[in-house]
N, C-alpha and C. Protein backbone atom coordinates (compact mmCIF):
# COMPACT_ATOMS: atom_id res chain seq x y z
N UNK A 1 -10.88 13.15 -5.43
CA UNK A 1 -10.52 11.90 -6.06
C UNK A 1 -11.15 10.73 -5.31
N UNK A 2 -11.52 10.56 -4.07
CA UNK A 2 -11.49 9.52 -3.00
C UNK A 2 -13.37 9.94 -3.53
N UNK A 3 -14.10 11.14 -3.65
CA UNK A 3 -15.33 10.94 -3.98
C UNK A 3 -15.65 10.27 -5.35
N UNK A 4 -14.84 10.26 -6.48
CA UNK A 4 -14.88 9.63 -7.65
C UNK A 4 -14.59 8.01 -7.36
N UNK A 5 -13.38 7.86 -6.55
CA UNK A 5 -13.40 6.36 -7.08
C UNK A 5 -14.42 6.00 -6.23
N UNK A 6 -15.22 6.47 -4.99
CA UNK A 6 -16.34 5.75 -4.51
C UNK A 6 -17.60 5.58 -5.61
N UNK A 7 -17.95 6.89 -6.15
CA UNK A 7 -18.79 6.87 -7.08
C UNK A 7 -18.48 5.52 -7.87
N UNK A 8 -17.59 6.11 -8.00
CA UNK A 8 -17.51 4.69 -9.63
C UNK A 8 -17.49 3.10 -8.97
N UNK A 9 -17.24 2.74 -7.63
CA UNK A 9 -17.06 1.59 -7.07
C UNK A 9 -18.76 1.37 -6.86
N UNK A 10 -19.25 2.30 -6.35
CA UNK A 10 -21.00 2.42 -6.09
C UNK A 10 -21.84 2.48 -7.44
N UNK A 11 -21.55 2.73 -8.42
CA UNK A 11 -22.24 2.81 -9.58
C UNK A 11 -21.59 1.49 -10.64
N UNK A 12 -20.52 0.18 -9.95
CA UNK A 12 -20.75 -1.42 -10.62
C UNK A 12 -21.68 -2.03 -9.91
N UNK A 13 -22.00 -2.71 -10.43
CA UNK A 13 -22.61 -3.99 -10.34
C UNK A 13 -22.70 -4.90 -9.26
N UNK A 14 -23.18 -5.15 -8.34
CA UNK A 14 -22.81 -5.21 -6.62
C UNK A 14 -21.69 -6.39 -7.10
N UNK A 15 -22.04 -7.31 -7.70
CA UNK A 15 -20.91 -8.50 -7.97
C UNK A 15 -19.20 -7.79 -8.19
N UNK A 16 -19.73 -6.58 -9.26
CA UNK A 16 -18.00 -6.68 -9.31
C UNK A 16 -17.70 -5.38 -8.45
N UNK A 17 -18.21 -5.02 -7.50
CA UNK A 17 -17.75 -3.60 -6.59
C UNK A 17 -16.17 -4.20 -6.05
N UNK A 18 -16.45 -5.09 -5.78
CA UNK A 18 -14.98 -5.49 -4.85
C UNK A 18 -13.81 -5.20 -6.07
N UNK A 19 -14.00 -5.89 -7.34
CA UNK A 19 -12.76 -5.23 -8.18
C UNK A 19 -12.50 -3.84 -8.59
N UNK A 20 -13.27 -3.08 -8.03
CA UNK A 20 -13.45 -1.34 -7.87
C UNK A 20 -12.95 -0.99 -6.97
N UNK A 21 -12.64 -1.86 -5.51
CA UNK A 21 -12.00 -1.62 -4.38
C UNK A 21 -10.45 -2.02 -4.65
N UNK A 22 -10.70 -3.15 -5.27
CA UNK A 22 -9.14 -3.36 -5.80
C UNK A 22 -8.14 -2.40 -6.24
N UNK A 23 -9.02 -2.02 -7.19
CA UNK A 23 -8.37 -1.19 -8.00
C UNK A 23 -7.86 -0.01 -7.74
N UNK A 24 -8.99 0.98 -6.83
CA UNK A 24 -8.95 1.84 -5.48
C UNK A 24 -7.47 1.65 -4.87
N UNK A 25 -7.38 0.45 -3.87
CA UNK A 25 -6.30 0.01 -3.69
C UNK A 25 -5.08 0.08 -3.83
N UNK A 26 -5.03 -0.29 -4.97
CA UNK A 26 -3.90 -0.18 -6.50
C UNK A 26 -3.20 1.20 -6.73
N UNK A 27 -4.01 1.93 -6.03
CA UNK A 27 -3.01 3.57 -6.59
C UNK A 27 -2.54 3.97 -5.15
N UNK A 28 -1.06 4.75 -5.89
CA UNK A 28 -0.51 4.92 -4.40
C UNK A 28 -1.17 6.47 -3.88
N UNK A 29 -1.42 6.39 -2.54
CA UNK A 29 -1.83 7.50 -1.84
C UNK A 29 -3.45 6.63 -1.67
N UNK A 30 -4.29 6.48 -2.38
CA UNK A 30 -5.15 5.94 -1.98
C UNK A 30 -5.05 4.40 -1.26
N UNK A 31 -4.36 3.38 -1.86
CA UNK A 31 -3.80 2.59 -1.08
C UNK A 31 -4.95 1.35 -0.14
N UNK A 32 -4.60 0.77 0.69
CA UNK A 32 -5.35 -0.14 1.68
C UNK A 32 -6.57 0.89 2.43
N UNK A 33 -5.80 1.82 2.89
CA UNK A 33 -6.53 2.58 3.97
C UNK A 33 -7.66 3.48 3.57
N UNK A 34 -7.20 4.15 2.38
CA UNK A 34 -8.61 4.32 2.13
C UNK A 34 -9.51 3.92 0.63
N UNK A 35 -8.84 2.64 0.42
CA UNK A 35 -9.93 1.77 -0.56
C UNK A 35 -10.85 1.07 0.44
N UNK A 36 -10.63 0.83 1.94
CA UNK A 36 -11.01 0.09 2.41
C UNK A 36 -12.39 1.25 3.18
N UNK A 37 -12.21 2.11 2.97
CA UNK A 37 -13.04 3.36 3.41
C UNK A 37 -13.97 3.46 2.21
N UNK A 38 -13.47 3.39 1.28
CA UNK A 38 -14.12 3.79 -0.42
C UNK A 38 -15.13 2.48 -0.48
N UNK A 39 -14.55 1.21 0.14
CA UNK A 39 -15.66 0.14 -0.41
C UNK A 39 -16.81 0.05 0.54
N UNK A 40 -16.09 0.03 2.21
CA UNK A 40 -17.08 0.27 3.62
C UNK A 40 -18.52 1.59 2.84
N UNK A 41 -18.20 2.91 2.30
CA UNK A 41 -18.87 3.83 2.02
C UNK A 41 -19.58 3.38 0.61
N UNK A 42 -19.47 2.66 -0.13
CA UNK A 42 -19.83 2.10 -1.34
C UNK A 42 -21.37 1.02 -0.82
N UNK A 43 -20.95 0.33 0.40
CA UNK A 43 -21.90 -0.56 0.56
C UNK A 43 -21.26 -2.17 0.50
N UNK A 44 -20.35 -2.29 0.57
CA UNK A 44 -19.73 -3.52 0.23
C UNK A 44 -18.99 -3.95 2.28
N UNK A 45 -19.76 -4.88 2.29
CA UNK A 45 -19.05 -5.58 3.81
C UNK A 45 -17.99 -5.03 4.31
N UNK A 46 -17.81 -4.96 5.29
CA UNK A 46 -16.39 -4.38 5.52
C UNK A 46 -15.15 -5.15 5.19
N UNK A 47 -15.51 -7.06 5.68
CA UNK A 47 -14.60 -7.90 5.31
C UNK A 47 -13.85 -7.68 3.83
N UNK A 48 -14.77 -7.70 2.62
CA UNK A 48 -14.83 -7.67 1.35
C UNK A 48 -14.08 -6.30 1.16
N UNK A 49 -14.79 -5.46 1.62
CA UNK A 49 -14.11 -3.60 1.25
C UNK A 49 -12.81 -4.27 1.77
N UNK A 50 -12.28 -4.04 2.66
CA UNK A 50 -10.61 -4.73 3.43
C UNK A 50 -10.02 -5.85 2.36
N UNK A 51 -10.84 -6.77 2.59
CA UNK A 51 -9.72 -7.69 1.92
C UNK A 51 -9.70 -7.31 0.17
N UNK A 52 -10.92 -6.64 -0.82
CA UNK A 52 -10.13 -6.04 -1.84
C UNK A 52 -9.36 -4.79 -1.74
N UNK A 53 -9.15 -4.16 -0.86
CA UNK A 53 -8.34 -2.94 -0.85
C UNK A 53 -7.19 -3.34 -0.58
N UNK A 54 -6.76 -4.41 -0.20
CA UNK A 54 -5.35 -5.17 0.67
C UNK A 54 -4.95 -5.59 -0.57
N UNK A 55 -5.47 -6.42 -1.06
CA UNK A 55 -5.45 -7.36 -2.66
C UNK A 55 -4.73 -6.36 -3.44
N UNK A 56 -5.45 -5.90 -3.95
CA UNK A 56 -4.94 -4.55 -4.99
C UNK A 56 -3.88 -3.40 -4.29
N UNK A 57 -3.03 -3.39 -3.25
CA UNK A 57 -2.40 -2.67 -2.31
C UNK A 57 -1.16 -3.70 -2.67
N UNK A 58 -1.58 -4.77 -2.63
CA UNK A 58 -0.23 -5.45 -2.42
C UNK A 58 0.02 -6.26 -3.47
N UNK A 59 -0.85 -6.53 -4.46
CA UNK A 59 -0.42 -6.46 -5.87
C UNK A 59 0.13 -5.61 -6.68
N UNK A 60 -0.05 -4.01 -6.28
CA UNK A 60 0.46 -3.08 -7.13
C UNK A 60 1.94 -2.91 -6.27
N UNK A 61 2.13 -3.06 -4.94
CA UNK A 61 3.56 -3.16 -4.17
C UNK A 61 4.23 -3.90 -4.55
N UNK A 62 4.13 -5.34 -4.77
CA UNK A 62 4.60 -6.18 -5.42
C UNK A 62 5.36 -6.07 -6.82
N UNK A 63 4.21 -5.82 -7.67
CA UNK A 63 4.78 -5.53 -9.09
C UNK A 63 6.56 -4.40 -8.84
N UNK A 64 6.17 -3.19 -8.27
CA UNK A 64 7.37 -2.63 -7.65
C UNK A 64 8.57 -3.15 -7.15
N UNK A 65 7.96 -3.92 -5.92
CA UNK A 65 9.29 -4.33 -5.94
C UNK A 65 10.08 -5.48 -6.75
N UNK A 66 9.06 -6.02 -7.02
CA UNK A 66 9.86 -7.38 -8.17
C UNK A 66 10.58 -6.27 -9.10
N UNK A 67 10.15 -5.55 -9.59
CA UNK A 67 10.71 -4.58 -10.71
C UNK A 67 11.95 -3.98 -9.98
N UNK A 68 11.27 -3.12 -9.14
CA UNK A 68 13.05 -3.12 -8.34
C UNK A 68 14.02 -3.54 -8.40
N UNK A 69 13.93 -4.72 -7.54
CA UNK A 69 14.57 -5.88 -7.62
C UNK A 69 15.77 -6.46 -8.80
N UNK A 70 14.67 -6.29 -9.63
CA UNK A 70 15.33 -6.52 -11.12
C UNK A 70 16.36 -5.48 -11.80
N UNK A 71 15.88 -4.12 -11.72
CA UNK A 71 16.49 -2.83 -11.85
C UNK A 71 17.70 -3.06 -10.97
N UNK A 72 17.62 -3.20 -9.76
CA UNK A 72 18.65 -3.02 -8.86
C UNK A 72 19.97 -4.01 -9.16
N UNK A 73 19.68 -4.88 -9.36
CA UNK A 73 20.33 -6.48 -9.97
C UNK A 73 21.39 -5.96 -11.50
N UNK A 74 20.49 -5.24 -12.29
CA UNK A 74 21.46 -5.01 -13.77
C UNK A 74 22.10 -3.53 -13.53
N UNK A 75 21.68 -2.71 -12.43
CA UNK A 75 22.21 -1.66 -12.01
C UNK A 75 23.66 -1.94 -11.21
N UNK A 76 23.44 -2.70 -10.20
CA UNK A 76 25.03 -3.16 -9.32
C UNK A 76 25.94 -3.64 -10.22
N UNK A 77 25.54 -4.42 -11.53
CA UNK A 77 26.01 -4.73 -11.73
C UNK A 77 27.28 -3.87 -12.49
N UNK A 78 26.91 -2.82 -12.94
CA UNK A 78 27.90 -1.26 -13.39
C UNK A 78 29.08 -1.11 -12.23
N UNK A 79 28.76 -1.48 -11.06
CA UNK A 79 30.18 -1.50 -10.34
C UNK A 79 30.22 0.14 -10.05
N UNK A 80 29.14 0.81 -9.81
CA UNK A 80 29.43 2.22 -10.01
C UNK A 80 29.73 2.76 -8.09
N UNK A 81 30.57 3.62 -7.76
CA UNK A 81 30.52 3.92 -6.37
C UNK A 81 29.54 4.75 -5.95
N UNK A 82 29.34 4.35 -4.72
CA UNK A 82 27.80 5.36 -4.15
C UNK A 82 28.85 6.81 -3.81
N UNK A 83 27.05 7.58 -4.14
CA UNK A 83 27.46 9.18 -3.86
C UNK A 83 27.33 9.66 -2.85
N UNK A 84 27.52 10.80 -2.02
CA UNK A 84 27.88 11.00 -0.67
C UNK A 84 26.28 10.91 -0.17
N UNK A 85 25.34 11.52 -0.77
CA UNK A 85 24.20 11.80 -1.15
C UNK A 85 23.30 10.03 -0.91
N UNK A 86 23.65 9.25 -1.56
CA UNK A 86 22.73 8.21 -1.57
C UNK A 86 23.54 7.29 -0.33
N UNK A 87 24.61 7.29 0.29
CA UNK A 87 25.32 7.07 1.20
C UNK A 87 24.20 7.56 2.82
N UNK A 88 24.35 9.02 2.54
CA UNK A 88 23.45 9.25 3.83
C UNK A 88 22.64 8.53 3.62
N UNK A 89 21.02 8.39 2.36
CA UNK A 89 20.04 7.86 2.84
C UNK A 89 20.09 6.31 3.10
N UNK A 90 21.47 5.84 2.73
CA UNK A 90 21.38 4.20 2.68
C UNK A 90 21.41 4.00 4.94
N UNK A 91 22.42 4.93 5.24
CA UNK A 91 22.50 5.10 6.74
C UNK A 91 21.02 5.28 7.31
N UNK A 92 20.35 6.05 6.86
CA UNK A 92 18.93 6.64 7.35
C UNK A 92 17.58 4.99 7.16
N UNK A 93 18.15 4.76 6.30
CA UNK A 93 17.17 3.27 5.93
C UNK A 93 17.68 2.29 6.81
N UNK A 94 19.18 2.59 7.11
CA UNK A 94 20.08 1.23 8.25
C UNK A 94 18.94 1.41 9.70
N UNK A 95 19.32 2.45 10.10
CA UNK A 95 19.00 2.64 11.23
C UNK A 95 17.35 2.01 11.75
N UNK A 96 16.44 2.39 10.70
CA UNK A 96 14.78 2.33 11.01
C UNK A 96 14.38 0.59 10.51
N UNK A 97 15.40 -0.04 9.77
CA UNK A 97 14.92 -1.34 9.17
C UNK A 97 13.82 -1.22 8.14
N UNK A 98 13.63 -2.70 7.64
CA UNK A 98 12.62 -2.84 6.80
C UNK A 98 11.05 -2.60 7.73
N UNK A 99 11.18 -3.15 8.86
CA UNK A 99 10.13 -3.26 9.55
C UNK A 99 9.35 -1.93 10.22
N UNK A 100 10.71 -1.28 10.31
CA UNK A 100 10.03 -0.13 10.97
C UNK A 100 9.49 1.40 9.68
N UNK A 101 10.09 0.87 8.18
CA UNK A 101 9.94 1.55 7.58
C UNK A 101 8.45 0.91 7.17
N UNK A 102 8.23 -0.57 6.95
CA UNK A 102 7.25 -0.58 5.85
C UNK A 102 5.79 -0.20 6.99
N UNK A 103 6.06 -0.23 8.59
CA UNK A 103 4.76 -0.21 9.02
C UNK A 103 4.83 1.39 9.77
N UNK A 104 5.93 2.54 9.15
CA UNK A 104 5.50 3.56 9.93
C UNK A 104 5.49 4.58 8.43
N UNK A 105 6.26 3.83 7.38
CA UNK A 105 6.79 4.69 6.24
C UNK A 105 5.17 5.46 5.43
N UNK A 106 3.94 4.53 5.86
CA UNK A 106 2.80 4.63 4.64
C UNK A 106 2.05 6.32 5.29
N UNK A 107 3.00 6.30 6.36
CA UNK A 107 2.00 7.76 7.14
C UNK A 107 2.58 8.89 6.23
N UNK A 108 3.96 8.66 5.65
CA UNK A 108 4.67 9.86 4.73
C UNK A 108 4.43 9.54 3.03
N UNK A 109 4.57 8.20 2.66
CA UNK A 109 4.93 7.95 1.20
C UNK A 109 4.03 6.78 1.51
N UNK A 110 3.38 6.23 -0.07
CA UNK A 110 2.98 5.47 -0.75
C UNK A 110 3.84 3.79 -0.58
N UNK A 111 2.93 2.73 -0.28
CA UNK A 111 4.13 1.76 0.00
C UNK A 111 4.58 1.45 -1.02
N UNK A 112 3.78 1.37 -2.24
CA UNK A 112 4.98 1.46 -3.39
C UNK A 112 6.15 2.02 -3.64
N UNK A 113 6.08 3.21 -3.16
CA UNK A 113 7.10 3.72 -3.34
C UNK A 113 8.46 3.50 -1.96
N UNK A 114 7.66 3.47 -0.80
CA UNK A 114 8.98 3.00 -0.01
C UNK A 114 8.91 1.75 0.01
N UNK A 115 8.69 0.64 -0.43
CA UNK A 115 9.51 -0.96 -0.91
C UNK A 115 10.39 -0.97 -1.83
N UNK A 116 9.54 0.13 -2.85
CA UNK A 116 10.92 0.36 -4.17
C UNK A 116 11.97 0.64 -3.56
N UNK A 117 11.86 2.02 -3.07
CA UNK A 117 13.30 2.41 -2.53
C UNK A 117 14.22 1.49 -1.11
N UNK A 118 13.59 1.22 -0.56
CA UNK A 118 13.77 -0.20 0.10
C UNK A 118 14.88 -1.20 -0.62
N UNK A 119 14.28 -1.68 -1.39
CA UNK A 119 14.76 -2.85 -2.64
C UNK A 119 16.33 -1.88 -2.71
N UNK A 120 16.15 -0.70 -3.74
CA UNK A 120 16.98 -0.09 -4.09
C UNK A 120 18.17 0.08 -3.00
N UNK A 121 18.26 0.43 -1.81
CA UNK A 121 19.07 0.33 -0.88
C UNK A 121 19.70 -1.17 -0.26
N UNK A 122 18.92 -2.27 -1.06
CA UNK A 122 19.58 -3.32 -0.80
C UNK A 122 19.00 -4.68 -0.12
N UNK A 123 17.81 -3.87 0.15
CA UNK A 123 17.20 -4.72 1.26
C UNK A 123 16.71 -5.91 1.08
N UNK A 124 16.24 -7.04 1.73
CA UNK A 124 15.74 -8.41 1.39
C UNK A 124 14.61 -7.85 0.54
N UNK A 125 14.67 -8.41 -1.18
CA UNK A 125 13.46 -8.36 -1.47
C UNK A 125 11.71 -9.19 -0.87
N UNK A 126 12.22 -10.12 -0.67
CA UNK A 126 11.29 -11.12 0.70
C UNK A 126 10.63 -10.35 2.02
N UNK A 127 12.33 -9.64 2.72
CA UNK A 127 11.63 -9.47 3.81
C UNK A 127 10.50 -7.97 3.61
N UNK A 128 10.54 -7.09 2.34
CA UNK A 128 9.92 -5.95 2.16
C UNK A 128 9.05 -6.44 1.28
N UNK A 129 8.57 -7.33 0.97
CA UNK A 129 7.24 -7.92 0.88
C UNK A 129 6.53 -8.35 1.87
N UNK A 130 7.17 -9.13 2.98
CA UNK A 130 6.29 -9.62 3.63
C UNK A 130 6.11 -8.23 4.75
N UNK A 131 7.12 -7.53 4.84
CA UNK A 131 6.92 -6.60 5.96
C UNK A 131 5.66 -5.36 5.02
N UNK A 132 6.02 -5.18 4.07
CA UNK A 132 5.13 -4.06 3.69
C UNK A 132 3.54 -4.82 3.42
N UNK A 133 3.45 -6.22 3.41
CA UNK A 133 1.82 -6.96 3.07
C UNK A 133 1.75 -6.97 4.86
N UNK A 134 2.44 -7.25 5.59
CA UNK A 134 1.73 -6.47 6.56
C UNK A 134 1.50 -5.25 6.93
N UNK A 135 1.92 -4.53 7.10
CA UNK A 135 1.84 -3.20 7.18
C UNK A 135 0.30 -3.01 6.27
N UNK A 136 0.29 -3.47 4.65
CA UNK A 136 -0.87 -2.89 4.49
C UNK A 136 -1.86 -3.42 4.87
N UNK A 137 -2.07 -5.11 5.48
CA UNK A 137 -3.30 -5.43 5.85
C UNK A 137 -3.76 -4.61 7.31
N UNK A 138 -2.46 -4.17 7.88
CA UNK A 138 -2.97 -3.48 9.15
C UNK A 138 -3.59 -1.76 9.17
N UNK A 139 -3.18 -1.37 8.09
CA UNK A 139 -3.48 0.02 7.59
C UNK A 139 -4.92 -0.20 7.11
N UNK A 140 -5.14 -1.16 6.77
CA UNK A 140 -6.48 -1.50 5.71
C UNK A 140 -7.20 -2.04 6.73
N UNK A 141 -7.19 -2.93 7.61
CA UNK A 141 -8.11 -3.03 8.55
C UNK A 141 -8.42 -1.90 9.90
N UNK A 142 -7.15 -0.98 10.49
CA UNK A 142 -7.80 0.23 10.91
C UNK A 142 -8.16 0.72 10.01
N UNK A 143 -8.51 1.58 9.13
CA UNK A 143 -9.32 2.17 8.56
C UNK A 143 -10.31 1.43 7.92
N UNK A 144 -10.71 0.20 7.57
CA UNK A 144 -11.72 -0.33 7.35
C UNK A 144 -12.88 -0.55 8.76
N UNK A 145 -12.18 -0.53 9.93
CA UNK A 145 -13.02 -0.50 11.22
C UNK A 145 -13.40 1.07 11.50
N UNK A 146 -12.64 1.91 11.20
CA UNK A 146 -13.14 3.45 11.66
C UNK A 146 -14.17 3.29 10.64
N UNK A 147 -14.16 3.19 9.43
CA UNK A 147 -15.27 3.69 8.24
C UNK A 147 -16.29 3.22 8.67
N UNK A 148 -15.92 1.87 9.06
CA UNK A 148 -17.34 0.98 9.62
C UNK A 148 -18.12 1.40 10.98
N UNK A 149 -17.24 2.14 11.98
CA UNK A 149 -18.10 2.82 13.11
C UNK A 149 -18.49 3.97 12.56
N UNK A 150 -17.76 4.25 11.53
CA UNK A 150 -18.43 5.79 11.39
C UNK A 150 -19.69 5.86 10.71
N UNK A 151 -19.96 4.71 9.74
CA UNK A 151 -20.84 4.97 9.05
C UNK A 151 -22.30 4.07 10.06
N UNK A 152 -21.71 3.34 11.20
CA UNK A 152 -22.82 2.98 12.45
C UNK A 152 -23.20 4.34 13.08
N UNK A 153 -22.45 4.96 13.57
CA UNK A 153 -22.67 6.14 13.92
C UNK A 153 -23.76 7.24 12.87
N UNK A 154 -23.65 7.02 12.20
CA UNK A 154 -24.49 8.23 11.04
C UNK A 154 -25.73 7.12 10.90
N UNK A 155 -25.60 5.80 10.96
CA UNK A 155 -27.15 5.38 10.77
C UNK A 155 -28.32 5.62 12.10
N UNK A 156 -26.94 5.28 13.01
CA UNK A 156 -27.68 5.35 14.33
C UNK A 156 -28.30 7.11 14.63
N UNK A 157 -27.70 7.87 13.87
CA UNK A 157 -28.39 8.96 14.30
C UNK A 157 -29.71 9.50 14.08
């Protein structure tokens, strides 16, 4: 999959490659870290590969959690009691925070998906935006710097 969306980011138009990185970006599992690999390997700056892989990372996180957010809002409002079951994981989310989930969570799950569930447990919708847009600019710039030595390394050889 990671050889297709490069292809297809390498085969636009040098002008619009960066919205190919975006988009890259945009899906979870591929994400900051390696759209920012997909655009570095495409031919696109590293700055540019990074900052559209971040763009589209945290536009598609976003959309999530606003949606969340919203879900979660007409959901409480049912008055329904938690189950023993969603009880533990609300404890398991207490303990690690927003902070420590949104910048260690992307090594297991998609940040889309842990801001959603984030949201869903209660959390500042604010602070799991701003904690998970960092998290991905920092995921997206290490791996936008490895791609970039790596691919110094293979010229230099």
């Amino acid at each position: 999959m990671i050889q297709a969306l490069q292809d297809f980011t390498a085969t636009l138009p040098p002008v619009l490659q960066w919205l190919g990185v975006a988009l890259a970006g945009a899906i979870p599992f591929v994400e900051s870290y390696f759209g920012s690999v997909i655009g570095v390997l495409a031919g696109l700056h590293p700055v540019v590969a990074v900052t559209a892989a971040v763009v589209g990372n945290v536009v598609s996180m976003a959309v999530l959690v606003l949606g969340a957010h919203g879900l979660r809002g007409k959901l409480a409002r049912g008055g329904r009691a938690e189950t023993p079951k969603r009880q533990k994981l609300r404890r398991a989310f207490d303990r690690y925070g927003v902070a420590g989930v949104s910048l260690l969570g992307q090594t297991i799950l998609p940040s889309q998906v842990t801001s959603a569930a984030m949201v869903s447990f209660g959390a500042s919708r604010n602070a799991v935006l701003f904690w998970q847009a960092v998290s991905i600019v920092l995921w997206g710039v290490a791996f936008g710097v490895l791609a970039t030595l790596g691919v110094g390394l293979l010229a230099s050889s």
